[in-house]
N, C-alpha and C. Protein backbone atom coordinates (compact mmCIF):
# COMPACT_ATOMS: atom_id res chain seq x y z
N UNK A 1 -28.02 -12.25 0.08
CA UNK A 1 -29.13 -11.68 0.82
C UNK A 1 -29.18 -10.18 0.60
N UNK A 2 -30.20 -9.83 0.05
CA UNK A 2 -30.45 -8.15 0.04
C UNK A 2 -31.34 -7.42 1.31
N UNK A 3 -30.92 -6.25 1.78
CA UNK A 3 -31.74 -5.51 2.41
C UNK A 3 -31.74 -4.24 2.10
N UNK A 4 -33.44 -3.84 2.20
CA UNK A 4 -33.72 -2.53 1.84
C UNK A 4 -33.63 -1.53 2.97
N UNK A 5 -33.03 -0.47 2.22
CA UNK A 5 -32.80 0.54 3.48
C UNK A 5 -33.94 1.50 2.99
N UNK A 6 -34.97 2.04 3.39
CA UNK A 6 -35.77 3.56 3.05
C UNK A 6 -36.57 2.60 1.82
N UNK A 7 -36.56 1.58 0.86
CA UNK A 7 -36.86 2.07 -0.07
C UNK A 7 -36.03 2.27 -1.08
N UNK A 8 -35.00 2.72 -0.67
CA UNK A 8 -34.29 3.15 -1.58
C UNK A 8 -32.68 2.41 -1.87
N UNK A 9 -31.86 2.38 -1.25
CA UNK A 9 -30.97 1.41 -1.08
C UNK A 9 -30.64 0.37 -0.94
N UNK A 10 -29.87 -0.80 -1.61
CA UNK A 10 -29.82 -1.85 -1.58
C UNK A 10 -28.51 -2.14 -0.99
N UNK A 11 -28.60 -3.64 0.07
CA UNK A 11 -27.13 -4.10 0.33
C UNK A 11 -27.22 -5.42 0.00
N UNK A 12 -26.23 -5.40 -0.58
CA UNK A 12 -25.95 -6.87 -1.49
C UNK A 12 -24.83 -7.68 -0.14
N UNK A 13 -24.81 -8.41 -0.30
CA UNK A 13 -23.70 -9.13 0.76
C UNK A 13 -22.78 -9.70 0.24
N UNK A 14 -21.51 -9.61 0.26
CA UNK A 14 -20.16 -10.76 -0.35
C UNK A 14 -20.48 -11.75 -0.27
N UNK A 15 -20.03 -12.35 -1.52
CA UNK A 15 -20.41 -13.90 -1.35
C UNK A 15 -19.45 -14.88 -0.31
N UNK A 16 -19.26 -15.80 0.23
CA UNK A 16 -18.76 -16.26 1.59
C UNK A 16 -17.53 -16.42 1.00
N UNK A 17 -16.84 -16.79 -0.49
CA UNK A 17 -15.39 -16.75 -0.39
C UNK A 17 -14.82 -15.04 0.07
N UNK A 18 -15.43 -14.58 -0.73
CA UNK A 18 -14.68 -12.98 -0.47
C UNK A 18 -14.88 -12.43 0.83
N UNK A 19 -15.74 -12.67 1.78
CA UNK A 19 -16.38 -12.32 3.22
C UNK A 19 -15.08 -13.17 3.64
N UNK A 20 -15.06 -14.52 3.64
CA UNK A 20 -14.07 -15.33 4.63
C UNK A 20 -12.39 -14.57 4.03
N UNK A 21 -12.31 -14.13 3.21
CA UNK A 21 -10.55 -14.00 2.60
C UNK A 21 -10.78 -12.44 2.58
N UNK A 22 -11.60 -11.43 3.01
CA UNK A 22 -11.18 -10.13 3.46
C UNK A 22 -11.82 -9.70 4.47
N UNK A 23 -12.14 -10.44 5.22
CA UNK A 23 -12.66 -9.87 6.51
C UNK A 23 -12.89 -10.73 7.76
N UNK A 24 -12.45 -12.45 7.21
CA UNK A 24 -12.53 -13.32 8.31
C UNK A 24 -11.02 -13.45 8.83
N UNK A 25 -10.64 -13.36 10.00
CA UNK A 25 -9.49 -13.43 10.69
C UNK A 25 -8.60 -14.58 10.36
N UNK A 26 -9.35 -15.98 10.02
CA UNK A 26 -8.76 -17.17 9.46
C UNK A 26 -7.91 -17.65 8.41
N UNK A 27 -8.48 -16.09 7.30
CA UNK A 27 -7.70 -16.30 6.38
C UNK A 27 -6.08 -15.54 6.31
N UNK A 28 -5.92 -15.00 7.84
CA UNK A 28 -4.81 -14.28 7.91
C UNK A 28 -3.25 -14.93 7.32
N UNK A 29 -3.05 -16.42 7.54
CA UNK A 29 -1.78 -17.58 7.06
C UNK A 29 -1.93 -16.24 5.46
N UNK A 30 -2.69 -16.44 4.61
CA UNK A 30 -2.54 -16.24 3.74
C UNK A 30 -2.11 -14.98 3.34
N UNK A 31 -2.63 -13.85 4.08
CA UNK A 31 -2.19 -12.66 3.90
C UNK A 31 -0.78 -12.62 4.28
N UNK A 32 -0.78 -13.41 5.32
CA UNK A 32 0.81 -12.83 5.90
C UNK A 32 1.82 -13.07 4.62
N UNK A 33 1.93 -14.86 4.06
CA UNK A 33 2.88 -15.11 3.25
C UNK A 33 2.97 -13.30 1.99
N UNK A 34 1.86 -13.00 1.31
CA UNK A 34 1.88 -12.38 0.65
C UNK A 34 2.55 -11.43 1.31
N UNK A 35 2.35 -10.81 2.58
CA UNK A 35 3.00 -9.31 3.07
C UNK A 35 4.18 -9.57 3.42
N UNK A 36 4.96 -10.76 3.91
CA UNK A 36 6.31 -10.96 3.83
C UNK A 36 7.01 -11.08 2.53
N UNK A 37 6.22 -11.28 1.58
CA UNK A 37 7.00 -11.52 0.18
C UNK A 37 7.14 -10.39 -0.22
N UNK A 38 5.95 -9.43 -0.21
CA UNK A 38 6.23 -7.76 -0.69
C UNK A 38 6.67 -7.38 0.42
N UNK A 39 6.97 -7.20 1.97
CA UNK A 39 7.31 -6.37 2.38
C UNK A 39 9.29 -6.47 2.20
N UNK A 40 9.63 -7.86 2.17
CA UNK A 40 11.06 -7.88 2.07
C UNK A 40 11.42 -7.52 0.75
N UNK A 41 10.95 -7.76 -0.33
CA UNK A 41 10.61 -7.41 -1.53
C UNK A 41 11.10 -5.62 -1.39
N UNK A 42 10.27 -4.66 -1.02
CA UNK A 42 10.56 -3.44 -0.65
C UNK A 42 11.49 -3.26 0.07
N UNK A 43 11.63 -3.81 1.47
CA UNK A 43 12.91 -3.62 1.86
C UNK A 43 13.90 -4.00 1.72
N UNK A 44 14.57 -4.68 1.11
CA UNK A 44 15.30 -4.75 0.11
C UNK A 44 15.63 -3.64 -1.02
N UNK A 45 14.80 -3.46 -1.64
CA UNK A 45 15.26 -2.43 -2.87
C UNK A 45 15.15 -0.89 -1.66
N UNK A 46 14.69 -0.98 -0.41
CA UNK A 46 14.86 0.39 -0.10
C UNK A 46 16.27 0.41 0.49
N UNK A 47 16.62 -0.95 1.36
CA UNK A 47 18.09 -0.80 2.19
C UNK A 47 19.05 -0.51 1.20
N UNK A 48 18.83 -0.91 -0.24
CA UNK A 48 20.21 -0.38 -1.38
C UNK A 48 19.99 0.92 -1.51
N UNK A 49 19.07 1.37 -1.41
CA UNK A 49 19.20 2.86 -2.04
C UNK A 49 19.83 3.67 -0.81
N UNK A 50 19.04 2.97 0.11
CA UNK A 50 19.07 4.18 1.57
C UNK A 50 20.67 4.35 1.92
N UNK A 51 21.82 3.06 1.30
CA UNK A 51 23.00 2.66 1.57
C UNK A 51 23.75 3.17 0.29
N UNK A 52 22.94 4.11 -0.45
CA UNK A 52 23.69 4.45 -2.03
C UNK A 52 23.84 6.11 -1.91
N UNK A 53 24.93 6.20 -1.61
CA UNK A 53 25.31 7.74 -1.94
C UNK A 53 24.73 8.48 -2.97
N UNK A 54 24.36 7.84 -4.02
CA UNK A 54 23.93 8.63 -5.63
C UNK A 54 22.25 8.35 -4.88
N UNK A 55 21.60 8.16 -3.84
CA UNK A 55 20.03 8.20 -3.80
C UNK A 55 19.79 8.97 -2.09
N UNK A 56 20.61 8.86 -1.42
CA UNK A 56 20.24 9.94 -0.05
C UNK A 56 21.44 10.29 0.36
N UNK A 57 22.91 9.94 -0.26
CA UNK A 57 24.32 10.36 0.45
C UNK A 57 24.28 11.82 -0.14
N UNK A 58 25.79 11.90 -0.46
CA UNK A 58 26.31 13.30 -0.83
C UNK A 58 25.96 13.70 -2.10
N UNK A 59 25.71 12.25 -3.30
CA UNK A 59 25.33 12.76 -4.38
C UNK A 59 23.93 12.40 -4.17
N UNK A 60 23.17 12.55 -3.12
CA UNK A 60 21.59 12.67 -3.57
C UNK A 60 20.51 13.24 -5.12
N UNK A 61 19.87 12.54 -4.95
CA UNK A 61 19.13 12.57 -6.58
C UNK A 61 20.13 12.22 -7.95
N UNK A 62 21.44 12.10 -8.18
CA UNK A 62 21.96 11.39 -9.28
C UNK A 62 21.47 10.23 -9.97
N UNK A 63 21.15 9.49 -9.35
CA UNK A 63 20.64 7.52 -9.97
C UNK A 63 18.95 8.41 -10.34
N UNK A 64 18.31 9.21 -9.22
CA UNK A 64 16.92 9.20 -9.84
C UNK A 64 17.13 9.91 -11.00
N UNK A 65 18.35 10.91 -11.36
CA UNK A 65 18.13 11.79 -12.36
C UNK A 65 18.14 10.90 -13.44
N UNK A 66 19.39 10.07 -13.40
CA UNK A 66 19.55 9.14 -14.57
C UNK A 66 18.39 8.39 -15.09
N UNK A 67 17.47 7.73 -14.36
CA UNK A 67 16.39 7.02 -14.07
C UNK A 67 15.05 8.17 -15.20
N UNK A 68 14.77 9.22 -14.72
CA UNK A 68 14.41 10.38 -14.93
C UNK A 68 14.42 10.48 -16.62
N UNK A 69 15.95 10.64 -16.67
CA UNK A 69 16.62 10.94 -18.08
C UNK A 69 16.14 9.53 -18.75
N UNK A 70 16.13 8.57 -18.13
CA UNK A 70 15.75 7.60 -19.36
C UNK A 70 14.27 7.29 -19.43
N UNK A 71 13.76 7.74 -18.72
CA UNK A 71 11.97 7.67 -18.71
C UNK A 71 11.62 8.79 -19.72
N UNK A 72 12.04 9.82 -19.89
CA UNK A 72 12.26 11.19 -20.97
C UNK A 72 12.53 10.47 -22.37
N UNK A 73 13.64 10.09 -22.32
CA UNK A 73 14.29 9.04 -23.61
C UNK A 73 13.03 7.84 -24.16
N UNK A 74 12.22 7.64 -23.38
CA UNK A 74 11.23 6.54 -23.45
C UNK A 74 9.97 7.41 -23.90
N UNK A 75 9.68 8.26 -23.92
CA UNK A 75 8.71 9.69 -24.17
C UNK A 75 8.64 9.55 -25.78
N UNK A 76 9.51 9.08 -26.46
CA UNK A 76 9.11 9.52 -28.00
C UNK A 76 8.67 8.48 -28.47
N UNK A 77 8.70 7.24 -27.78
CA UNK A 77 8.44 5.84 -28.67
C UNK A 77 6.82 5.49 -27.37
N UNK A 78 6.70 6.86 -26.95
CA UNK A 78 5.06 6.48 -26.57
C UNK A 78 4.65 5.65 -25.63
N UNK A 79 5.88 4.81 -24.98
CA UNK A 79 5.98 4.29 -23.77
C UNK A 79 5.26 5.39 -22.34
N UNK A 80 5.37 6.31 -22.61
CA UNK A 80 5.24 7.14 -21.22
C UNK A 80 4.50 7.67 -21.77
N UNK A 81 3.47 8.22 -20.24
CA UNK A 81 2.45 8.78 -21.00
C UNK A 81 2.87 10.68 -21.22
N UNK A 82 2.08 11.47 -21.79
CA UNK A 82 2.78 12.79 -21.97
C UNK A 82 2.58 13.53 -20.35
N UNK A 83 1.33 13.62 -19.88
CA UNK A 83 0.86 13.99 -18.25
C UNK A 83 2.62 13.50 -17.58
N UNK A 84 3.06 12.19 -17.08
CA UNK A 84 3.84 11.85 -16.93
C UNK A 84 4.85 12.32 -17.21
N UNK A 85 5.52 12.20 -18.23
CA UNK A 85 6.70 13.56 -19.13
C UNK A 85 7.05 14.83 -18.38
N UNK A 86 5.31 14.84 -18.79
CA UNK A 86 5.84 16.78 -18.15
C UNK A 86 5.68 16.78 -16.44
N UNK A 87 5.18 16.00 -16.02
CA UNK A 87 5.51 15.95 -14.60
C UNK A 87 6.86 15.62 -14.28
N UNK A 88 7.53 14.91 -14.79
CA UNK A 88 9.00 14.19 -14.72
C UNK A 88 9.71 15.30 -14.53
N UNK A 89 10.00 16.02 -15.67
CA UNK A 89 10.65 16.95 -16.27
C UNK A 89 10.68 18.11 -15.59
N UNK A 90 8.88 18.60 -15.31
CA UNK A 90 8.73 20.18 -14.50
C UNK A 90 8.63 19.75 -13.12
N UNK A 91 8.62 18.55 -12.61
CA UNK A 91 8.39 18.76 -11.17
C UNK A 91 9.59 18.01 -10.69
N UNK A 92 9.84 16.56 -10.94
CA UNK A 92 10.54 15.68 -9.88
C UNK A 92 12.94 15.72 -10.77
N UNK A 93 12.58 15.88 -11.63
CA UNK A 93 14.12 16.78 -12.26
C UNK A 93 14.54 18.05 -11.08
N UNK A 94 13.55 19.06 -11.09
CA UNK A 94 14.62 19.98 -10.55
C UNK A 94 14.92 19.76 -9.06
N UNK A 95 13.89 18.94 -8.62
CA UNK A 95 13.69 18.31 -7.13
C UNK A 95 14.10 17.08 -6.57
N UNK A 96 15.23 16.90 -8.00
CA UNK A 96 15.77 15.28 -7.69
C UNK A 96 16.37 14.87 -6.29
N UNK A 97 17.00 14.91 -5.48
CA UNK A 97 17.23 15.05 -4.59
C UNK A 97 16.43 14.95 -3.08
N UNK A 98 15.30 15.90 -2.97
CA UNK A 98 14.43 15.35 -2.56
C UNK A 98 13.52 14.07 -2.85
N UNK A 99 12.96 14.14 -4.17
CA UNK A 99 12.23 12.81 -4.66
C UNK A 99 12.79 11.48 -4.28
N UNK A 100 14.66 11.97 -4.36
CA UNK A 100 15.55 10.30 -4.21
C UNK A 100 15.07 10.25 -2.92
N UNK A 101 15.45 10.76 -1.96
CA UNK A 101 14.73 10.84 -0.36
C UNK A 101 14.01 10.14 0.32
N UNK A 102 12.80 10.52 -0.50
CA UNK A 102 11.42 10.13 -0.55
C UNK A 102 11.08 9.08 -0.89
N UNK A 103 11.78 8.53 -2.40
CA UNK A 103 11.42 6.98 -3.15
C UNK A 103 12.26 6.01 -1.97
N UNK A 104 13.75 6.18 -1.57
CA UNK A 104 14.42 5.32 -1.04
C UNK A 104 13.67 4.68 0.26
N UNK A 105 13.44 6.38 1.71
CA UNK A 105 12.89 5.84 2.66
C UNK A 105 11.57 5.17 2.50
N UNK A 106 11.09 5.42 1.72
CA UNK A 106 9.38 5.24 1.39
C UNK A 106 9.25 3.59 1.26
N UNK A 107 9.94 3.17 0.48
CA UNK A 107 10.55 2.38 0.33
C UNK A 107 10.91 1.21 1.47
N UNK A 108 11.76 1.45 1.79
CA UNK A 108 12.05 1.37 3.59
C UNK A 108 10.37 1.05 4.23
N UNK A 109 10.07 2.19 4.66
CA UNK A 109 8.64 2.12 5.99
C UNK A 109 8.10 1.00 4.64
N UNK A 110 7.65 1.21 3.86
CA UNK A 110 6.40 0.30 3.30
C UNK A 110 7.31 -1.32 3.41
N UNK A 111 8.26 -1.46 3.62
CA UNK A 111 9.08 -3.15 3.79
C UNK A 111 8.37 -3.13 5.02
N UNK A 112 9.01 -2.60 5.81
CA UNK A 112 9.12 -2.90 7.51
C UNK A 112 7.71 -2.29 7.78
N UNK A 113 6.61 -1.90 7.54
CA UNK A 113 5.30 -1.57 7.25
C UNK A 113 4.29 -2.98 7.32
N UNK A 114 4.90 -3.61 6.14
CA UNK A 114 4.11 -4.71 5.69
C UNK A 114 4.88 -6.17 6.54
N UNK A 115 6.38 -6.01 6.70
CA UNK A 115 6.94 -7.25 7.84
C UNK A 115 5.84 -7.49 8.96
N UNK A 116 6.22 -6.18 9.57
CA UNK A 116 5.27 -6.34 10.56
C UNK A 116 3.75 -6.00 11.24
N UNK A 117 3.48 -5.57 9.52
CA UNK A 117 2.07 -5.75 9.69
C UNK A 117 1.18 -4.57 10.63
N UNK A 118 1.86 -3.57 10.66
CA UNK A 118 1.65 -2.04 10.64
C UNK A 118 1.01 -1.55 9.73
N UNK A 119 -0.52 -1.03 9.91
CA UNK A 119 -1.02 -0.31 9.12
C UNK A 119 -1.09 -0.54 7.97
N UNK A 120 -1.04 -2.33 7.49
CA UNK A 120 -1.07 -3.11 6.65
C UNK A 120 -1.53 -2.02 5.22
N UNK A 121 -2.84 -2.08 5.14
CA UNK A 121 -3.50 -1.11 4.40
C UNK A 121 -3.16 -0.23 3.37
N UNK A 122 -2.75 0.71 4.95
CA UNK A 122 -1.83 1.89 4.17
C UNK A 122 -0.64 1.83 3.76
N UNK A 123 0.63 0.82 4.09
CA UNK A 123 1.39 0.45 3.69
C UNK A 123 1.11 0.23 1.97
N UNK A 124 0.65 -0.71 2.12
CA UNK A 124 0.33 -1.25 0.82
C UNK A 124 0.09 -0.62 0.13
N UNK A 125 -1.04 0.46 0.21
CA UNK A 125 -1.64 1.89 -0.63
C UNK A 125 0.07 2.63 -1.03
N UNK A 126 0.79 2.70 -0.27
CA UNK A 126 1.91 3.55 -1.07
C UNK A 126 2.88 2.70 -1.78
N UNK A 127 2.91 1.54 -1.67
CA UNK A 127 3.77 0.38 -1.96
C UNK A 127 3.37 0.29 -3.56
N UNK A 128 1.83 0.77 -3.84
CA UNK A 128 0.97 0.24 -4.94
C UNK A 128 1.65 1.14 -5.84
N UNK A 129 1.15 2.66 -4.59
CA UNK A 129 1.58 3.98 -5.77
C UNK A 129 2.71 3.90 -6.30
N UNK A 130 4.12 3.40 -5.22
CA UNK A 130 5.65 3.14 -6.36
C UNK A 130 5.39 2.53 -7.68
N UNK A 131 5.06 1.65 -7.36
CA UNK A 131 4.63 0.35 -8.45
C UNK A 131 4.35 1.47 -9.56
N UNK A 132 2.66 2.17 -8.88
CA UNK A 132 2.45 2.34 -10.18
C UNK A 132 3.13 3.34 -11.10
N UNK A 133 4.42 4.49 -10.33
CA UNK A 133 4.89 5.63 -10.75
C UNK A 133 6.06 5.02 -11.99
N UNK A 134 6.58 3.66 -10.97
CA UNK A 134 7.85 2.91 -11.75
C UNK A 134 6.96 2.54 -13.25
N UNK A 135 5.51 1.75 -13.18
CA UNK A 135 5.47 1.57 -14.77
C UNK A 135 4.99 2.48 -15.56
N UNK A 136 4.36 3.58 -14.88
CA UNK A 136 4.39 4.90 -15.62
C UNK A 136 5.69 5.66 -16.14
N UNK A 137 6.72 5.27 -15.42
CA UNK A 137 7.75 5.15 -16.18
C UNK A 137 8.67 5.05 -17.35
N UNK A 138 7.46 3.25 -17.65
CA UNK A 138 8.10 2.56 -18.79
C UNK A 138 8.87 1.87 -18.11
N UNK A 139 8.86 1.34 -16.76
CA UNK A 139 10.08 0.09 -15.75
C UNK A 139 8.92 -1.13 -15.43
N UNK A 140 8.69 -2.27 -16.29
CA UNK A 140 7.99 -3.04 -16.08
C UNK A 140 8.33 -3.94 -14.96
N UNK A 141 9.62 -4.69 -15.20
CA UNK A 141 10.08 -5.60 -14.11
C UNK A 141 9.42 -6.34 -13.31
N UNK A 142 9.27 -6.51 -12.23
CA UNK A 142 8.14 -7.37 -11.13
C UNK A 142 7.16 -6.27 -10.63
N UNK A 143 7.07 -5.21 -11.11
CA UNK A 143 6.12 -4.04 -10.65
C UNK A 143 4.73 -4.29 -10.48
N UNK A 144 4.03 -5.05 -11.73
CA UNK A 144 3.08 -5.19 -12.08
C UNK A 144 2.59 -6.75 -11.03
N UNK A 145 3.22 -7.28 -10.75
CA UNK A 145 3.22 -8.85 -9.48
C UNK A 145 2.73 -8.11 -8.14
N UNK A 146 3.53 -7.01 -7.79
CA UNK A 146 3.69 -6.44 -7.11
C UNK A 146 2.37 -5.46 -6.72
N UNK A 147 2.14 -4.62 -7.97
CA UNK A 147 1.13 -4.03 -7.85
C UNK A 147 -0.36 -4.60 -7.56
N UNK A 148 -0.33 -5.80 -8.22
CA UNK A 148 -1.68 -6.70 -7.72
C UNK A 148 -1.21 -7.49 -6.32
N UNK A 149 -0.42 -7.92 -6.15
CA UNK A 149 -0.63 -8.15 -4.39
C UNK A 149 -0.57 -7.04 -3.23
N UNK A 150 -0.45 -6.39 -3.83
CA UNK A 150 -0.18 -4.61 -3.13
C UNK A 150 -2.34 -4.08 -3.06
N UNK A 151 -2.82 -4.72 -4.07
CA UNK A 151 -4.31 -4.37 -4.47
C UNK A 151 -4.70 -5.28 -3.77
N UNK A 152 -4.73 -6.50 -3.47
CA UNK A 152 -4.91 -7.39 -2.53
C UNK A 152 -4.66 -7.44 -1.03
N UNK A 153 -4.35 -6.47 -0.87
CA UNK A 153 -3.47 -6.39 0.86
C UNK A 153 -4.56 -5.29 0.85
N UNK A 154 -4.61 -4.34 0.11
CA UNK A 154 -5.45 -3.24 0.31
C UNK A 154 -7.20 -3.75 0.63
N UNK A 155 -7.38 -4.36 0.13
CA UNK A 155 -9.17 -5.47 -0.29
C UNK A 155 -8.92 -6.04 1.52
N UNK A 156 -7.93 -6.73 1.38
CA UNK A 156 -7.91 -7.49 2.64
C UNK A 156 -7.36 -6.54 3.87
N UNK A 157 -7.07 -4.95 4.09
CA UNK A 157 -6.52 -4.37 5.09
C UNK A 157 -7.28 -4.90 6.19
N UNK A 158 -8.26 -5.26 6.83
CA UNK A 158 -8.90 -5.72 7.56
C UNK A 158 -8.51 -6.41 8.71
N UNK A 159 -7.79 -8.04 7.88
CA UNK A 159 -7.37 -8.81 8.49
C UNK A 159 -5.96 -9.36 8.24
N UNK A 160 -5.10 -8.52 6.85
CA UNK A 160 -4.12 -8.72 6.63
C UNK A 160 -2.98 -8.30 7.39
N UNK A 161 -3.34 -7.85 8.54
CA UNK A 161 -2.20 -7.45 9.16
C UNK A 161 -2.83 -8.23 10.50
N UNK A 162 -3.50 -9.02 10.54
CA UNK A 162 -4.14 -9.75 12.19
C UNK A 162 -2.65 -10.29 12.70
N UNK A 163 -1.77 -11.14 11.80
CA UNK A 163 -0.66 -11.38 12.13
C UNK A 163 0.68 -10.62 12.20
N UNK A 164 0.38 -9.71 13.46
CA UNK A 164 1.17 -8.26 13.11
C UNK A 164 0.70 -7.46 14.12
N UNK A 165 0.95 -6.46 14.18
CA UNK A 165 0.82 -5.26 14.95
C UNK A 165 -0.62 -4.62 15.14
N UNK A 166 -1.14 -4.84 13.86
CA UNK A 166 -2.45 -4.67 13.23
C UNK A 166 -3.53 -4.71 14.38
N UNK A 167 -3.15 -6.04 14.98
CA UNK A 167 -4.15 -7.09 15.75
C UNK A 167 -4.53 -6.10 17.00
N UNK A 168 -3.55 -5.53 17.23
CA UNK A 168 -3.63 -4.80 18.38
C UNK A 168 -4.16 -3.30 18.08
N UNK A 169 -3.26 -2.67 17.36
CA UNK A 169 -3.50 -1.62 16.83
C UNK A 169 -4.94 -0.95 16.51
N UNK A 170 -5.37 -1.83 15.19
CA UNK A 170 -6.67 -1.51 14.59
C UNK A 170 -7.96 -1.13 15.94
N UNK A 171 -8.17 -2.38 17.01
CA UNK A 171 -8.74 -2.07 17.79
C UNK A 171 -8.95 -0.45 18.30
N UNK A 172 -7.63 -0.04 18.54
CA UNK A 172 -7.48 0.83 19.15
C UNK A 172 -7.43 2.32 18.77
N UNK A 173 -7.51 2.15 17.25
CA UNK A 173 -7.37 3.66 16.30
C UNK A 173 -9.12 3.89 15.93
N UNK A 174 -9.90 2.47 15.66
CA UNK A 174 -11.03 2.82 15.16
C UNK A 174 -10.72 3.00 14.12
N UNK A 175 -11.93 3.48 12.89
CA UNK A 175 -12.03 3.94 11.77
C UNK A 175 -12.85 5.05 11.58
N UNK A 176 -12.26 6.00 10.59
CA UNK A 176 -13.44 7.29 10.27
C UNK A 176 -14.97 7.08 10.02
N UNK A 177 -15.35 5.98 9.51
CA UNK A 177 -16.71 6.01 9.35
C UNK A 177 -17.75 5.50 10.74
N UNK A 178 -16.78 5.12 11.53
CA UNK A 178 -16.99 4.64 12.68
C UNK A 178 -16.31 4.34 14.06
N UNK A 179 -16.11 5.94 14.29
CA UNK A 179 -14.87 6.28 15.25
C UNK A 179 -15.46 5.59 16.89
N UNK A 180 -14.29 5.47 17.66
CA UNK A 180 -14.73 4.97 18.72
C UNK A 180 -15.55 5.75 19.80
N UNK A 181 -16.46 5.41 20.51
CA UNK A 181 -16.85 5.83 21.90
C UNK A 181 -17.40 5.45 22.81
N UNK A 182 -16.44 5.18 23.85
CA UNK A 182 -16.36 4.26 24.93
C UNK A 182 -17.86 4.67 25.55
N UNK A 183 -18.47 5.51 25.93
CA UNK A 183 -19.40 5.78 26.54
C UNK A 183 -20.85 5.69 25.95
N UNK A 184 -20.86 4.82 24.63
CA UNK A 184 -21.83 4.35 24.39
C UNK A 184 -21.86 2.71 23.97
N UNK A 185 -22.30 2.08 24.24
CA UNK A 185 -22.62 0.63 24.30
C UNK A 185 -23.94 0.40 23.31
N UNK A 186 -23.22 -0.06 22.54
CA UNK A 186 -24.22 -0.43 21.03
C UNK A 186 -24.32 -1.69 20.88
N UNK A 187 -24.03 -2.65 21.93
CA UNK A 187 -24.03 -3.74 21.33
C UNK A 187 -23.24 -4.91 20.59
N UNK A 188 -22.06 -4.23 20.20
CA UNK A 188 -21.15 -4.66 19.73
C UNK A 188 -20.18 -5.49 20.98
N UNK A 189 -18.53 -5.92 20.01
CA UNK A 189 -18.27 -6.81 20.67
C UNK A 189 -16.64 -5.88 20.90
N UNK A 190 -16.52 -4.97 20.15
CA UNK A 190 -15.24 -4.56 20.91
C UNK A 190 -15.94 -2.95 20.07
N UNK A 191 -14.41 -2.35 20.39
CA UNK A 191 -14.92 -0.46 20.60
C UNK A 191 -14.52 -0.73 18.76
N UNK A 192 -13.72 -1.53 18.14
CA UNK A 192 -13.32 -0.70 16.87
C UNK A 192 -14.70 -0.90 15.62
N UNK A 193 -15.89 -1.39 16.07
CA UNK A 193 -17.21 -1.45 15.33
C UNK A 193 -17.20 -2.19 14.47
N UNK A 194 -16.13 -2.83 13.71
CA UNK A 194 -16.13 -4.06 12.37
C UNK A 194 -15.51 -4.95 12.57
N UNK A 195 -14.95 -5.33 13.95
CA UNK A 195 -14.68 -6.77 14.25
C UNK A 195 -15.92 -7.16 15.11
N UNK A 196 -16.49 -8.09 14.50
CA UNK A 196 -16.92 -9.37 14.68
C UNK A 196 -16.65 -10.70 14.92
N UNK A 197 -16.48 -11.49 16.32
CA UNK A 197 -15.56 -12.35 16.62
C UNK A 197 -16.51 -13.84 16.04
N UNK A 198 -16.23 -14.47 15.29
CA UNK A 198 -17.06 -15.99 15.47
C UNK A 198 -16.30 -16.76 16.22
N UNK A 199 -17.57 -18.41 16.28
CA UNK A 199 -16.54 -19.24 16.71
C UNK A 199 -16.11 -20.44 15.89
C-alpha cells in the first residue's frame, strides 16, 4: 500500500513477513534464541579476557599487542586494509592497554546486554562493530555468523529484546524521533509512539 504525503513523498509498507519478524511482538521466540546464542557467545570470549592478566591484569594490552603485531604481519599479503594498518599501528599500538580494556569489558556488557535483552539494539550495534574490527583484521573465525545475526538483532531492535528487559524499558525511554509526552494524548496506545498492541 502506498501513501502520498504533499505530493511528494512516498510510503511503501513492509511486506507482512518483514512487518511480523521486526516489529510484531510474536516473533520475539525467535529473536531471543538468536540473542542468547550471541550474547553467551560474547560473554564468553569477554569472561576470558576480563580473567587474563595479558588483557586488563598487570600485563594489560600484551595479547592485544601480539594480536596487533600479527594483523601488521597480515598488511603485506593485502589481507588488511592500508586505512586499517595505519590506524593499528598510529592509534591502538601505543594505546594498547587501554584498547585491551575496552575490547575485553565491551565484550562483557554486549554478552550480558543481549542475555538479558537490555538495549537489545544497541548492544548488538557494538557487538557488530567487534565483529567488524576483528575481520578488518584479517581474524575470520565465526565473526562473519556473528556479524549477520548481530545485523539482524539490529533490523529487529524493536521487538528483539520483548523477552527481556526491553519490554519494560523501551516503553519508558521513548525514542528520538518521537520522544515522550505525557500531557498530550494523540491517540495512541502507550507513551513510547511505535508500539502498537494487536489482538
Amino acid at each position: 500500500m502506498k501513501r502520498i504525503f504533499n505530493g511528494k513523498a512516498v510510503m511503501i509498507d513492509d511486506n507482512p513477513i518483514a512487518s511480523w519478524l521486526f516489529s510484531n511482538s510474536a516473533s520475539a521466540p525467535i529473536w531471543l534464541i538468536f540473542r542468547m546464542y550471541l550474547g553467551v557467545t560474547w560473554l564468553n570470549a569477554g569472561i576470558s579476557k576480563v580473567t587474563n592478566e595479558r588483557w586488563v591484569g598487570a600485563e594489560a594490552g600484551t595479547a592485544l599487542t601480539g594480536f596487533i603485531r600479527a594483523t601488521l604481519e597480515k598488511a603485506s599479503t593485502g589481507e588488511v586494509p592500508s586505512w586499517y594498518v595505519l590506524f593499528s599501528e598510529k592509534v591502538v599500538l601505543p594505546n594498547a592497554a587501554f584498547f585491551s580494556f575496552i575490547v575485553a569489558w565491551g565484550e562483557v556488557f554486549v554478552g550480558v546486554g543481549l542475555i538479558i535483552g537490555m538495549l537489545t539494539g544497541i548492544a548488538a550495534f557494538f557487538g557488530a562493530f567487534m565483529n567488524m574490527s576483528f575481520l578488518l583484521a584479517g581474524t575470520v573465525s565465526i565473526n562473519p555468523f556473528m556479524f549477520i545475526i548481530s545485523i539482524l538483532l539490529m533490523l529487529g531492535w524493536k521487538v528483539a529484546g520483548h523477552y527481556g528487559v526491553d519490554q519494560y524499558l523501551l516503553p519508558k525511554l521513548g525514542t528520538p524521533w518521537a520522544p515522550m509526552n505525557p500531557n498530550v494524548d494523540d491517540g495512541r496506545l502507550d507513551s513510547l509512539k511505535y508500539f502498537h498492541y494487536v489482538d
